[in-house]
C-alpha atoms as a PDB file:
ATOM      1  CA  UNK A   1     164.607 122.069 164.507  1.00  0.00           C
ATOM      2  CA  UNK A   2     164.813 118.995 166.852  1.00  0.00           C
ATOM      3  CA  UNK A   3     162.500 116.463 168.077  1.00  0.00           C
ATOM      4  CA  UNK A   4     161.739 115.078 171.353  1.00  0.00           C
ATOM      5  CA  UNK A   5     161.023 111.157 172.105  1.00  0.00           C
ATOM      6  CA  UNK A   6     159.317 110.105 174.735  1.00  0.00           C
ATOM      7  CA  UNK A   7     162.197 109.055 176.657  1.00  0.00           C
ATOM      8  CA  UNK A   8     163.226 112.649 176.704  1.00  0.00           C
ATOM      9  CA  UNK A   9     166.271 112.267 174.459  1.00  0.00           C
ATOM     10  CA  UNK A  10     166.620 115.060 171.311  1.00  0.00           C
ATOM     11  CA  UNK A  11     167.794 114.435 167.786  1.00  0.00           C
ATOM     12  CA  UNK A  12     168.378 117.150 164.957  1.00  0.00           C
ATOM     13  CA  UNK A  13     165.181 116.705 162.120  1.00  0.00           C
ATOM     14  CA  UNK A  14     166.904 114.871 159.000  1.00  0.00           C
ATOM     15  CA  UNK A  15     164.367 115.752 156.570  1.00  0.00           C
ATOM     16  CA  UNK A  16     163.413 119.781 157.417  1.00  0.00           C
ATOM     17  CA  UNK A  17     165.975 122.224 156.179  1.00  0.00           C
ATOM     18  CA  UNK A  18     167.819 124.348 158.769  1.00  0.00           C
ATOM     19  CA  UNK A  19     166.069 127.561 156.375  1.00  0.00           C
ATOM     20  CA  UNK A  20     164.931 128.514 153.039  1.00  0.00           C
ATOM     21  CA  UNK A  21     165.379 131.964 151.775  1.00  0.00           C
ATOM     22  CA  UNK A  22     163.900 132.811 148.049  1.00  0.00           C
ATOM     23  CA  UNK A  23     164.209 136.135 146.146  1.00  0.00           C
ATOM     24  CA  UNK A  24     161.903 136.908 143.319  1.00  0.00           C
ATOM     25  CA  UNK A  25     162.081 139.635 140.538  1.00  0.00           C
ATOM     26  CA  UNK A  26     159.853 140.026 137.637  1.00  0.00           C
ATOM     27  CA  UNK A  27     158.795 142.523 135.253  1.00  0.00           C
ATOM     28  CA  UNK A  28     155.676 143.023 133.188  1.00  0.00           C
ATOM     29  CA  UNK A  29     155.341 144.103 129.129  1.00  0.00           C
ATOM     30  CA  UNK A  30     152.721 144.647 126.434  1.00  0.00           C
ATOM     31  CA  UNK A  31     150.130 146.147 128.826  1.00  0.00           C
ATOM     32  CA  UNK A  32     150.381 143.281 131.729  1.00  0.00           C
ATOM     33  CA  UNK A  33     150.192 140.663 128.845  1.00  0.00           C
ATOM     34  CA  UNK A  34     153.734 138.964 129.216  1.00  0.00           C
ATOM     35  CA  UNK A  35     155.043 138.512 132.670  1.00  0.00           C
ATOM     36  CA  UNK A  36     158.874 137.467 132.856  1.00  0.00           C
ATOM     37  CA  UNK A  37     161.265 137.216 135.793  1.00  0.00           C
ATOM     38  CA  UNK A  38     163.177 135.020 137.685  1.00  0.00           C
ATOM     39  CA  UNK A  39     164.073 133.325 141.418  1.00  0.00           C
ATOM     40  CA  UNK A  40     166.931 132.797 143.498  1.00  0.00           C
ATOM     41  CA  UNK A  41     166.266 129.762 146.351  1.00  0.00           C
ATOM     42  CA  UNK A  42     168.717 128.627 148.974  1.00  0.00           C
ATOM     43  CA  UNK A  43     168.033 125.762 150.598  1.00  0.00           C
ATOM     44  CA  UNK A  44     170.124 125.214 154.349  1.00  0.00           C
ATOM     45  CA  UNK A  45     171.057 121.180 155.168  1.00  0.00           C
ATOM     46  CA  UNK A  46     169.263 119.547 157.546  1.00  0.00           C
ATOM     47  CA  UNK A  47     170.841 120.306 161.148  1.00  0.00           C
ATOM     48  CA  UNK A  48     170.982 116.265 161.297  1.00  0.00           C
ATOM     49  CA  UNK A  49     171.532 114.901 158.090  1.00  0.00           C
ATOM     50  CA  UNK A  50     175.189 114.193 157.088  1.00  0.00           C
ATOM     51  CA  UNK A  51     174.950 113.800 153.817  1.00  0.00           C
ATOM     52  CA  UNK A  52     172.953 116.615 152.667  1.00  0.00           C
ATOM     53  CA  UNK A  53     174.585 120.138 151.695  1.00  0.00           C
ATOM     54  CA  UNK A  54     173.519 123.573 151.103  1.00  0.00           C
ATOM     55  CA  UNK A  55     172.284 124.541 147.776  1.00  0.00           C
ATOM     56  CA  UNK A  56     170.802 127.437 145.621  1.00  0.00           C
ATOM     57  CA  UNK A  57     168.896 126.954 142.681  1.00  0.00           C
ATOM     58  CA  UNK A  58     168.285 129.791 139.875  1.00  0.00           C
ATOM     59  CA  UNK A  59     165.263 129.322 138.017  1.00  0.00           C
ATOM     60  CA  UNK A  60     162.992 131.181 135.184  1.00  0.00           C
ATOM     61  CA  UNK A  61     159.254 131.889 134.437  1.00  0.00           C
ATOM     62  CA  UNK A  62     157.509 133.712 131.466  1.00  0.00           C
ATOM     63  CA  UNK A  63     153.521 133.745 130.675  1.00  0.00           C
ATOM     64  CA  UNK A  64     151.805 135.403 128.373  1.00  0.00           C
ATOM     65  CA  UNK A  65     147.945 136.077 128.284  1.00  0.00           C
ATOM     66  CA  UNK A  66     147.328 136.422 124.400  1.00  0.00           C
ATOM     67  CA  UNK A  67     143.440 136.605 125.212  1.00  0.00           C
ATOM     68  CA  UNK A  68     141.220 136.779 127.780  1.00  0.00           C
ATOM     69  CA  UNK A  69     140.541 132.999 127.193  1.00  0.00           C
ATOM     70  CA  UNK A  70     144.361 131.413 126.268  1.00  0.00           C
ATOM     71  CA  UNK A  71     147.247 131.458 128.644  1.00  0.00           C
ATOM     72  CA  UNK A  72     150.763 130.194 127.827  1.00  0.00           C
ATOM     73  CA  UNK A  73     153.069 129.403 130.738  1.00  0.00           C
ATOM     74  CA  UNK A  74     157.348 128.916 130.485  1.00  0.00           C
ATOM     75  CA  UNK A  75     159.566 127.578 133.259  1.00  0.00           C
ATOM     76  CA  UNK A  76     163.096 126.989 133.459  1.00  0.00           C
ATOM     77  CA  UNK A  77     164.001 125.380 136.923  1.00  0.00           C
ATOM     78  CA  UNK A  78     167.493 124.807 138.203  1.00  0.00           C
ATOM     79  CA  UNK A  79     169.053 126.905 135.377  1.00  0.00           C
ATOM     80  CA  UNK A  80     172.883 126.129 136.291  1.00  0.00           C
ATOM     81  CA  UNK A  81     172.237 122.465 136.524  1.00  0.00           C
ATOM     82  CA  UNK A  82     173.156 122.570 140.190  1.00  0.00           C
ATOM     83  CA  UNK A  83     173.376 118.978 141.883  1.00  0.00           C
ATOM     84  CA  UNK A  84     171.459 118.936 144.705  1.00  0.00           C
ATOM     85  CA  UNK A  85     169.481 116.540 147.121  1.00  0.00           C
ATOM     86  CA  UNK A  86     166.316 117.414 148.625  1.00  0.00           C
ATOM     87  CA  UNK A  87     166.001 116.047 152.364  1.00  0.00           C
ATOM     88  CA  UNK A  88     162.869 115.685 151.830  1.00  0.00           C
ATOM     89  CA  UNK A  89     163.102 113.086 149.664  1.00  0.00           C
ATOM     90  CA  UNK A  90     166.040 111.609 150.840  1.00  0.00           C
ATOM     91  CA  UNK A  91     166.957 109.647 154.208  1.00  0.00           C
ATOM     92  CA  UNK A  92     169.792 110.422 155.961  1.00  0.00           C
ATOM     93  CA  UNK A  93     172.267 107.850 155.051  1.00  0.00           C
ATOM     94  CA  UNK A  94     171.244 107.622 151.182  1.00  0.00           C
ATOM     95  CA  UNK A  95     171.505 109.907 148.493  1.00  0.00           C
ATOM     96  CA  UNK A  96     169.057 110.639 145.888  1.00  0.00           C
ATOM     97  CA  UNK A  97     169.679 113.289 143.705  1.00  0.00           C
ATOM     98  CA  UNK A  98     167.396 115.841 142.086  1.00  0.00           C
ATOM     99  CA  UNK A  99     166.683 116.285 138.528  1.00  0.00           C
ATOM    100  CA  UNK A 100     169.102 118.654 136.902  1.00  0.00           C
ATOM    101  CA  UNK A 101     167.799 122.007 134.203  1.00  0.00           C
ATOM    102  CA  UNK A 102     163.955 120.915 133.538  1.00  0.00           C
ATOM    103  CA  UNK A 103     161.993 122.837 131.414  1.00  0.00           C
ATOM    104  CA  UNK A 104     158.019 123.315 131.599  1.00  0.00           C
ATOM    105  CA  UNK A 105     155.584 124.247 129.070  1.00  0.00           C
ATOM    106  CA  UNK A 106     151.686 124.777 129.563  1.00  0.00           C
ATOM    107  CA  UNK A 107     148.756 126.356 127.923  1.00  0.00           C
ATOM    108  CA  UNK A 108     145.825 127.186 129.466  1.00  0.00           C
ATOM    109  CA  UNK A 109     142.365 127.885 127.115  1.00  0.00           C
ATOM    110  CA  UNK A 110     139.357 128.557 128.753  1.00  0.00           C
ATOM    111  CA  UNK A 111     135.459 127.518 126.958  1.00  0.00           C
ATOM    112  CA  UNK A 112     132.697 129.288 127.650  1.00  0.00           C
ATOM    113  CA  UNK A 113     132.139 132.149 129.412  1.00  0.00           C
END
């Protein structure tokens, strides 16, 4: 992706990746109860950032619906502990780096009907 100013001149984006591909597989138990699976992301560099790179993360997701009212979610992102910046949150001449394996827990209960 570029952009245009109004002078006419174009520059490469530094904070839009050049493409994002994600592949998702999960599988369901315990009549639709648990859900488990995982992701695969790759993330292309910015066309005109130099100090990004390419990455792919691997992450991990579980929830289980013990009742019709409580919900317990599980995710594991970045499972490899890949180092990675996200131009998105990064300029193009700095580089701040992502948080490595992070782990995320919630419960959901519902009150009422």
């Amino acid at each position: 992706m570029a952009t245009i100013s109004y002078e006419g001149e174009r520059a490469d984006l530094v904070t839009v990746p050049s493409s994002q591909v994600t592949a998702q597989l999960g599988f369901r138990f315990l009549e639709d109860k648990l859900t488990v699976g995982g992701e695969v992301q790759y993330n292309g560099k910015p066309k005109g950032n130099a100090v990004a790179k390419d990455y792919t993360l691997v992450n991990a997701y579980a929830s289980y619906q013990a009742t019709d009212n409580f919900k317990v979610d599980f995710r594991a992102d970045n499972l490899f502990d890949v180092k990675y910046t996200n131009p998105l949150n990064a300029s193009a001449t700095s580089v701040i780096y992502e948080p490595g394996v992070t782990l995320k827990l919630a419960a959901t209960m519902r009150f009422g009907g």
